[in-house]
PDB file of N, CA and C in Angstrom:
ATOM      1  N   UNK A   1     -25.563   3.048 -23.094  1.00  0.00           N
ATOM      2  CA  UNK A   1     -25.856   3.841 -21.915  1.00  0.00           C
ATOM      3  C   UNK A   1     -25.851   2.953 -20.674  1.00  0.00           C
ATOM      4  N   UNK A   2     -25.536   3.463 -19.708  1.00  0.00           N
ATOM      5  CA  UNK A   2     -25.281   2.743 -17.998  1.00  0.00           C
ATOM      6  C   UNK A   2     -26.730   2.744 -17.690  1.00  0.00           C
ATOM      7  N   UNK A   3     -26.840   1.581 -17.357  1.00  0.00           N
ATOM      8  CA  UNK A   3     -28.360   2.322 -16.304  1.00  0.00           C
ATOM      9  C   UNK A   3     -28.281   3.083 -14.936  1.00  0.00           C
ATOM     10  N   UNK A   4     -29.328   3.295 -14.686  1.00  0.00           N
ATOM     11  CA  UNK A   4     -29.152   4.158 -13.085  1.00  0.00           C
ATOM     12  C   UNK A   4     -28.337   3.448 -11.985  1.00  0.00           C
ATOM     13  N   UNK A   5     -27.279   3.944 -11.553  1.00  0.00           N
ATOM     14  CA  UNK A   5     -26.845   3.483 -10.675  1.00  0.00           C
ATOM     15  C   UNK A   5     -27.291   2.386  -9.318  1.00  0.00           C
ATOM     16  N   UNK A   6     -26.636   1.449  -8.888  1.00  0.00           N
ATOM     17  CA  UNK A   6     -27.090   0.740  -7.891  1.00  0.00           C
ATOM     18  C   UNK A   6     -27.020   1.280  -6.570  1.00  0.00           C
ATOM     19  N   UNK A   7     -27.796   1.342  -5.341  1.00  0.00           N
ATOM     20  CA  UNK A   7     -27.951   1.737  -3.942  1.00  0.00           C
ATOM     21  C   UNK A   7     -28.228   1.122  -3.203  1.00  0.00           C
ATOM     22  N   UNK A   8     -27.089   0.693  -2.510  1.00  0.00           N
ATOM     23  CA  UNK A   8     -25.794   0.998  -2.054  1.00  0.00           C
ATOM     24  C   UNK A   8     -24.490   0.355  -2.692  1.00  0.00           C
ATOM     25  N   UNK A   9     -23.723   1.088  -3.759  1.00  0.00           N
ATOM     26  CA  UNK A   9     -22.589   0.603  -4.526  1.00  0.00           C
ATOM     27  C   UNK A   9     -22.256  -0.463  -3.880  1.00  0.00           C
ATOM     28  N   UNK A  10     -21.831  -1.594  -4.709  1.00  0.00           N
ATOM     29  CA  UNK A  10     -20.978  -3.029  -4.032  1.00  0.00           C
ATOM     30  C   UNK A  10     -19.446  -2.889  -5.153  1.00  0.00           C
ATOM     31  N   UNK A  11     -18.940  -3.370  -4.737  1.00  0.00           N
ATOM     32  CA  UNK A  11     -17.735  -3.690  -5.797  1.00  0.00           C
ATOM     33  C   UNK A  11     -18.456  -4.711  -6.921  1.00  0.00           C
ATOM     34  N   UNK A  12     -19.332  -5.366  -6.677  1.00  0.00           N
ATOM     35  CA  UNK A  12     -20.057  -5.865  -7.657  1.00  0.00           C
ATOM     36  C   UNK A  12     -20.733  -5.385  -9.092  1.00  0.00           C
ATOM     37  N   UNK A  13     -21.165  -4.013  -8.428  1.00  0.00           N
ATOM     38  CA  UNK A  13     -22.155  -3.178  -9.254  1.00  0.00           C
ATOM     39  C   UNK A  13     -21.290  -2.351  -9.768  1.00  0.00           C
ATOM     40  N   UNK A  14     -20.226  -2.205  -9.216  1.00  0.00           N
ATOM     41  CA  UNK A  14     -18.987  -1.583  -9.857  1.00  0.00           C
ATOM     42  C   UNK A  14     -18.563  -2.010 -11.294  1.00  0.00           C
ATOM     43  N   UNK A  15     -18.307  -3.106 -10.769  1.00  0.00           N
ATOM     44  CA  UNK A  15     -17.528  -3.944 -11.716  1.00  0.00           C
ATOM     45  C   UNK A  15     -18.570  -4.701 -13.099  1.00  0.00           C
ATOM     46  N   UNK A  16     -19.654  -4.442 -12.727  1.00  0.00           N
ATOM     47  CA  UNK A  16     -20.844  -4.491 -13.848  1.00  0.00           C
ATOM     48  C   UNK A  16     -20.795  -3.915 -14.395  1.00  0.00           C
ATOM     49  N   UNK A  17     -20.792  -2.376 -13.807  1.00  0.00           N
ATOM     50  CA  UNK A  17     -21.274  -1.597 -14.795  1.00  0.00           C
ATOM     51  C   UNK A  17     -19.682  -1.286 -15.960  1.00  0.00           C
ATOM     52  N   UNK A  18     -18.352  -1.327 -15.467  1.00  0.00           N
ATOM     53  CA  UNK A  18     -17.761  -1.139 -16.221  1.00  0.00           C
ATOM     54  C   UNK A  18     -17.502  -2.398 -17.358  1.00  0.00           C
ATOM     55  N   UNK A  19     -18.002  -3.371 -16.636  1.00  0.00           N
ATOM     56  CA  UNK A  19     -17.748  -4.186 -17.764  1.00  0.00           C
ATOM     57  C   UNK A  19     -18.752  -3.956 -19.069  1.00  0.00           C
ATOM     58  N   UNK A  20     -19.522  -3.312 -19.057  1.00  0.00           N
ATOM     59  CA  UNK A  20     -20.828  -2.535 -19.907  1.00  0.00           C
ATOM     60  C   UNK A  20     -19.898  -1.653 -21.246  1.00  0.00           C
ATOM     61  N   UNK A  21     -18.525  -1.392 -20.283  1.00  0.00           N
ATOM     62  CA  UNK A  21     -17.975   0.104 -21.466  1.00  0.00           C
ATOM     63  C   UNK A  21     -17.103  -1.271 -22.346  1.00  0.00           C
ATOM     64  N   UNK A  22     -17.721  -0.684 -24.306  1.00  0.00           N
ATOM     65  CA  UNK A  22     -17.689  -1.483 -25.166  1.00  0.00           C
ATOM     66  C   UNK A  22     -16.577  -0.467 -25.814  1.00  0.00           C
ATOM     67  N   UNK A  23     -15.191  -0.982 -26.561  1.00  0.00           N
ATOM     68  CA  UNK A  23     -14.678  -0.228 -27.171  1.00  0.00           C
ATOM     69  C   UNK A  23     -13.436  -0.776 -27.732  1.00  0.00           C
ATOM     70  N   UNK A  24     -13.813  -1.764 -28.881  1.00  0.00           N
ATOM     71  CA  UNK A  24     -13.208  -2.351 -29.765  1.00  0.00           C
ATOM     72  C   UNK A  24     -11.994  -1.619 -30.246  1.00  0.00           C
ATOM     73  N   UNK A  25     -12.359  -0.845 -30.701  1.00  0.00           N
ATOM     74  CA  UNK A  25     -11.429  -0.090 -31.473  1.00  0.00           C
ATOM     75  C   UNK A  25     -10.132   0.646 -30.594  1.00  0.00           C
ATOM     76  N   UNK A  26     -10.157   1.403 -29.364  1.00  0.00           N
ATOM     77  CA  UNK A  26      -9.697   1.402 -28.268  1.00  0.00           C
ATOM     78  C   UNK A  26      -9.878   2.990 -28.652  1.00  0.00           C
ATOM     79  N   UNK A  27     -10.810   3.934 -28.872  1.00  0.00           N
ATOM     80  CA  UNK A  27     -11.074   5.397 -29.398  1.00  0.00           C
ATOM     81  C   UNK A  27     -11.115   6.038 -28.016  1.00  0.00           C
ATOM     82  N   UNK A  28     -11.868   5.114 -26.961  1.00  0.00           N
ATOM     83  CA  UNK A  28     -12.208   6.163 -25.486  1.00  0.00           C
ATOM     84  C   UNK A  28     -11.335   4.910 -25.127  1.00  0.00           C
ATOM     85  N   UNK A  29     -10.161   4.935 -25.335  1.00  0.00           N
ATOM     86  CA  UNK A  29      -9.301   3.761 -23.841  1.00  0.00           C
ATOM     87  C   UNK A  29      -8.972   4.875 -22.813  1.00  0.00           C
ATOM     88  N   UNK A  30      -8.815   6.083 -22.844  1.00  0.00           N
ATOM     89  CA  UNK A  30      -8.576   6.814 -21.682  1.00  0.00           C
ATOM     90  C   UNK A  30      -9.731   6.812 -20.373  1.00  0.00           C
ATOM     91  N   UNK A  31     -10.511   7.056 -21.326  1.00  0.00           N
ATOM     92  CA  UNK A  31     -11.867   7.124 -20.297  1.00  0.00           C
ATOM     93  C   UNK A  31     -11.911   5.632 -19.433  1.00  0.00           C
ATOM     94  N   UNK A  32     -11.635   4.628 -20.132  1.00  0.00           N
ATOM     95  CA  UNK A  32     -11.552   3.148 -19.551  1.00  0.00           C
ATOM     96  C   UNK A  32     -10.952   3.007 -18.652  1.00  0.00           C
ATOM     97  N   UNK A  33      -9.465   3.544 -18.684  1.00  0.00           N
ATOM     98  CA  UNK A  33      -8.387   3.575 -18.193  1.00  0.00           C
ATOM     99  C   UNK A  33      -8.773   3.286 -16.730  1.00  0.00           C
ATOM    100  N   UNK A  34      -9.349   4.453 -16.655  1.00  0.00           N
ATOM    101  CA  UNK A  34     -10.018   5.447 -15.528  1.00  0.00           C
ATOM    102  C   UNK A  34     -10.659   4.280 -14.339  1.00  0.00           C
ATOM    103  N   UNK A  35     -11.641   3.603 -15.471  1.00  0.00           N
ATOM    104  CA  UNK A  35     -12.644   2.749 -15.164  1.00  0.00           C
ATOM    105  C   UNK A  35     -11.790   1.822 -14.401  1.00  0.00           C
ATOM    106  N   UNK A  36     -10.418   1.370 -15.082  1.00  0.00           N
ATOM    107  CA  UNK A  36      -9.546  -0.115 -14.513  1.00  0.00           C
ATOM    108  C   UNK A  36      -9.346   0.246 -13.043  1.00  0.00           C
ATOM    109  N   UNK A  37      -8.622   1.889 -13.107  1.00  0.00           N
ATOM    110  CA  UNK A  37      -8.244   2.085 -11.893  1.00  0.00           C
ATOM    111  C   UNK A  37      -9.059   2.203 -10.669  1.00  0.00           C
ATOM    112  N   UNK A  38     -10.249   2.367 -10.836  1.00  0.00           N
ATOM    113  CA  UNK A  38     -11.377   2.407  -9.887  1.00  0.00           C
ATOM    114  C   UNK A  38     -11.461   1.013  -9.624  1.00  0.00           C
ATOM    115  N   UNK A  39     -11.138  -0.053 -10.202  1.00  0.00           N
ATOM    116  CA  UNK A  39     -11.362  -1.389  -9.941  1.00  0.00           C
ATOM    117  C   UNK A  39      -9.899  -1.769  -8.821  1.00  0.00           C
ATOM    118  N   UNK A  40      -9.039  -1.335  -9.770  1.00  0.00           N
ATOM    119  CA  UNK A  40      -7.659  -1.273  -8.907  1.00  0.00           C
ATOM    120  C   UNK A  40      -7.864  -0.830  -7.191  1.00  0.00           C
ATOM    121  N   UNK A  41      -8.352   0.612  -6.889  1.00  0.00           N
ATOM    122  CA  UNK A  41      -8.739   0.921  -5.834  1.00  0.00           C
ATOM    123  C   UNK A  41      -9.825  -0.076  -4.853  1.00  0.00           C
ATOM    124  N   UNK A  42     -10.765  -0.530  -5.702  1.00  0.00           N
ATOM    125  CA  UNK A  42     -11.509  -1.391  -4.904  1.00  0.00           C
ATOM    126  C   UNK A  42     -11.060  -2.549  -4.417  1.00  0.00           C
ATOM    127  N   UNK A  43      -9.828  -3.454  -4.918  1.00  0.00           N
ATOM    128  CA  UNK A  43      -9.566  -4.564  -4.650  1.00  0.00           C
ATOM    129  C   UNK A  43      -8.041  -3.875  -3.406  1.00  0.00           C
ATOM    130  N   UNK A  44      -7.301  -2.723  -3.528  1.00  0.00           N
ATOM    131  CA  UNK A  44      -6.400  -2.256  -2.530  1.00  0.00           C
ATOM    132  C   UNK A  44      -7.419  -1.886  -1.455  1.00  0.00           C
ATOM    133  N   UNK A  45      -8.713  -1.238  -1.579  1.00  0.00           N
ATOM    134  CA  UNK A  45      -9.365  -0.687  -0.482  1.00  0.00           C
ATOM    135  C   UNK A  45      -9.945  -1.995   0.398  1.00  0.00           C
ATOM    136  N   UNK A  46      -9.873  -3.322  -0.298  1.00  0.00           N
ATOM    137  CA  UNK A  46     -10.145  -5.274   0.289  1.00  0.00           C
ATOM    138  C   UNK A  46     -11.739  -4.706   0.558  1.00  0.00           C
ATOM    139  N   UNK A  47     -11.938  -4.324  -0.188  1.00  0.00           N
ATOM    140  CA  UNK A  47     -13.818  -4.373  -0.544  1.00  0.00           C
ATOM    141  C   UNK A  47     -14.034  -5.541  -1.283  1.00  0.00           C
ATOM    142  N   UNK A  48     -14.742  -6.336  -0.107  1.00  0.00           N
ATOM    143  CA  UNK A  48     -15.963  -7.782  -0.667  1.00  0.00           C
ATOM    144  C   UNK A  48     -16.671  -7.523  -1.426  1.00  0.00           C
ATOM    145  N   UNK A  49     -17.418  -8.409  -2.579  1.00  0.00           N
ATOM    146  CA  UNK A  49     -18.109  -8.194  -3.385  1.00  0.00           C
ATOM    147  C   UNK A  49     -19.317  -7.545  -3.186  1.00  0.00           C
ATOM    148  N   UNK A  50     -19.905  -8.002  -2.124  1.00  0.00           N
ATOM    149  CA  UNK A  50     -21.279  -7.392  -1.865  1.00  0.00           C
ATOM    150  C   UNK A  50     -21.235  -6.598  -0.653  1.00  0.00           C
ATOM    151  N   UNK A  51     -20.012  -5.982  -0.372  1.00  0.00           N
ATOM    152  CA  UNK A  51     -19.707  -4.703   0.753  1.00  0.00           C
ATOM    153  C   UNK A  51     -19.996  -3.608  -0.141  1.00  0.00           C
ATOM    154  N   UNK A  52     -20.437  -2.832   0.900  1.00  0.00           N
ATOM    155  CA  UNK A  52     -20.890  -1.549   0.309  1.00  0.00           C
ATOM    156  C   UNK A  52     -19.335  -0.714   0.440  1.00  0.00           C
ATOM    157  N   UNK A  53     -19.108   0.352  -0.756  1.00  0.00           N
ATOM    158  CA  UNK A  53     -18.150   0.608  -1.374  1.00  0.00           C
ATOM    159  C   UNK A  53     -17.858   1.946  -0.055  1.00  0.00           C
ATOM    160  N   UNK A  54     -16.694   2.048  -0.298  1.00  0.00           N
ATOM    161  CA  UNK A  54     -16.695   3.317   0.999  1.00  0.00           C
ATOM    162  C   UNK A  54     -16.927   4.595   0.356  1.00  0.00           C
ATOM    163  N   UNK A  55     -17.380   5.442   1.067  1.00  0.00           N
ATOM    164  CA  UNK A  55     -17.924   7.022   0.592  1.00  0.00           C
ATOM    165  C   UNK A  55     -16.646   7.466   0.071  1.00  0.00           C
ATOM    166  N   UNK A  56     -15.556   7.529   0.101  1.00  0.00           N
ATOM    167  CA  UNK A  56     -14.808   8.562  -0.530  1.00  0.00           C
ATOM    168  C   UNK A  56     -14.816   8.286  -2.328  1.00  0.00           C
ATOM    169  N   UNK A  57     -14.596   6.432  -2.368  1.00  0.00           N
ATOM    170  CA  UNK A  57     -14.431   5.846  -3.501  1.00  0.00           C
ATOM    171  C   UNK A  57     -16.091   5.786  -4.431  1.00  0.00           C
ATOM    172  N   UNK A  58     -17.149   5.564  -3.655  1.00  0.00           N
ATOM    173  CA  UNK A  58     -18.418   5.890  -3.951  1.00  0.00           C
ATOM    174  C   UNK A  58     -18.142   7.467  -4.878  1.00  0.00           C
ATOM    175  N   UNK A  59     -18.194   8.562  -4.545  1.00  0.00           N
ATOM    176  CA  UNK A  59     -18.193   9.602  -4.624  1.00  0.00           C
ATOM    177  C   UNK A  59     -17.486   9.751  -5.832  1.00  0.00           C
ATOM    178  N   UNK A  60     -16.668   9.298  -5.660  1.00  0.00           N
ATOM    179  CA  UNK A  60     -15.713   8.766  -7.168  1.00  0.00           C
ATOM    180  C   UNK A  60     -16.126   8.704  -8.267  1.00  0.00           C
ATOM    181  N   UNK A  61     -17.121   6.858  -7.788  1.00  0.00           N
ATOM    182  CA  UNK A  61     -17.246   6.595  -9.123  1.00  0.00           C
ATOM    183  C   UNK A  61     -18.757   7.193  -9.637  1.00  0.00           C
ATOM    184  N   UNK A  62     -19.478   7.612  -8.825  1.00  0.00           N
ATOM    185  CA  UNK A  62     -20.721   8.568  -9.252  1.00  0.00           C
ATOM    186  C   UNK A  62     -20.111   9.856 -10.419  1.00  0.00           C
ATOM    187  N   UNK A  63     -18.850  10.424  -9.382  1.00  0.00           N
ATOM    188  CA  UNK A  63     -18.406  11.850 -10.149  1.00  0.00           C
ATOM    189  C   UNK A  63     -17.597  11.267 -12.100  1.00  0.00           C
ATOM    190  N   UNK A  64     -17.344   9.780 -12.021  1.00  0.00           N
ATOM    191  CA  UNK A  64     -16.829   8.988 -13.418  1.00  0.00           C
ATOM    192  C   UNK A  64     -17.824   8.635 -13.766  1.00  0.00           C
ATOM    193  N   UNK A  65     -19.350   8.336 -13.485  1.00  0.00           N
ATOM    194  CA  UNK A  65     -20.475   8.003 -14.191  1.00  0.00           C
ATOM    195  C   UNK A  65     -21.115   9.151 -15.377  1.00  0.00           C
ATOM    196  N   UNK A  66     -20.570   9.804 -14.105  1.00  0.00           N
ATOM    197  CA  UNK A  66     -21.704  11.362 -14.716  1.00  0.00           C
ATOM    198  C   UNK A  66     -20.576  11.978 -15.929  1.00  0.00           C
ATOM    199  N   UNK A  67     -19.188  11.858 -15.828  1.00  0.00           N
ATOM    200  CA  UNK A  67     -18.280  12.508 -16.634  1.00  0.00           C
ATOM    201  C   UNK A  67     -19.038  11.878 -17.746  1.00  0.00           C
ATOM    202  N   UNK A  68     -18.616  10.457 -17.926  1.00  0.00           N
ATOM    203  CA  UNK A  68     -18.936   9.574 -18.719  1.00  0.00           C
ATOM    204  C   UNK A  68     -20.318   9.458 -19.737  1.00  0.00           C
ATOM    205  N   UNK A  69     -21.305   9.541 -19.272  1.00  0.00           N
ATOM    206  CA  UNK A  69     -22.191  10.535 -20.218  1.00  0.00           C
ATOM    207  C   UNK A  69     -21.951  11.555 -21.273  1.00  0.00           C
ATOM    208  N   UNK A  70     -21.048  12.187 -20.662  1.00  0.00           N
ATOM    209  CA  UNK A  70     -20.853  12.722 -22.109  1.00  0.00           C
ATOM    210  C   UNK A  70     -19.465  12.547 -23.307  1.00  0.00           C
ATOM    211  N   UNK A  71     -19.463  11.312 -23.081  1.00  0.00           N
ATOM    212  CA  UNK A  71     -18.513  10.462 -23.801  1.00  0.00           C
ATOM    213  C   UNK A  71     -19.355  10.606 -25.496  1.00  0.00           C
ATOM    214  N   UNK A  72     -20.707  10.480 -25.500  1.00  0.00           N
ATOM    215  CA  UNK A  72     -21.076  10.351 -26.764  1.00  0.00           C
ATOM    216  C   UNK A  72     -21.037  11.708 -27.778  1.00  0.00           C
ATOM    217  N   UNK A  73     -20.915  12.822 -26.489  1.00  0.00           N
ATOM    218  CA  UNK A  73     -20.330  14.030 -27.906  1.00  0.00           C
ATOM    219  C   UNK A  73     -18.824  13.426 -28.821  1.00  0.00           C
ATOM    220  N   UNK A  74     -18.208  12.700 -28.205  1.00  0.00           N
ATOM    221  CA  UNK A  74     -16.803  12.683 -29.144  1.00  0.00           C
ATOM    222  C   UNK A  74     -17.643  12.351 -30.444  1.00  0.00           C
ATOM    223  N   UNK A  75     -16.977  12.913 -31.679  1.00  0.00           N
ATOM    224  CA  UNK A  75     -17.984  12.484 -32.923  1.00  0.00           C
ATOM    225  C   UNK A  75     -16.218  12.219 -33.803  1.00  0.00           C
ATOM    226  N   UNK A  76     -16.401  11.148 -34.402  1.00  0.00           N
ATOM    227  CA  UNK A  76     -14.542  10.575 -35.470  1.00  0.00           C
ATOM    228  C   UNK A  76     -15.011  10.428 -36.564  1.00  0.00           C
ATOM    229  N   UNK A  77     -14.721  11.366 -37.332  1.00  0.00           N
ATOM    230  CA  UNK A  77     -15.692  11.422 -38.545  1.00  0.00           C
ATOM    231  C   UNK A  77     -14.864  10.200 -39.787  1.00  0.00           C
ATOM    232  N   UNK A  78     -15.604   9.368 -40.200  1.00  0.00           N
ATOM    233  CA  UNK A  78     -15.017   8.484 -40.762  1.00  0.00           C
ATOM    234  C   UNK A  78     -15.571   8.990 -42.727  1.00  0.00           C
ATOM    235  N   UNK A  79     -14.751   8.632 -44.006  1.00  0.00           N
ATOM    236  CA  UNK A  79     -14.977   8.623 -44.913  1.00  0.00           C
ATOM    237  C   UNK A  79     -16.493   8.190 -45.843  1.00  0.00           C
TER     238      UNK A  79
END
């Protein structure tokens, strides 16, 4: 689980928290995917590490936090 979000997002706290998503096997790489490209955006948007993230991209990654929660219904039923 993520903890509660940081206030005021940095590309820092960004990039924490996705480094948090664990997934060996590569079962949720889509959902990750997601995660890279939000990183992608932050380094085109030339957000400093400890700049606060701009509201459109903020908004973003709040609306990919909250998806993300319910990542743990996927259930892969193994033998």
């Amino acid at each position: 689980n993520l903890p509660p979000p940081e206030i005021p997002a940095t590309k820092s706290s960004n990039i924490s928290d996705i480094s948090r998503l664990f997934d060996p096997l590569g079962w949720v790489a889509p959902s990750i995917v997601i995660a890279k490209m939000m990183i992608q955006k932050l380094w085109l948007a030339g957000v400093e590490w400890d700049e606060e993230v701009p509201d459109n991209l903020v908004n973003e990654w709040f609306d990919y936090r909250e998806e993300l929660m319910h990542i743990n219904r996927v259930n892969i039923p193994r033998w």
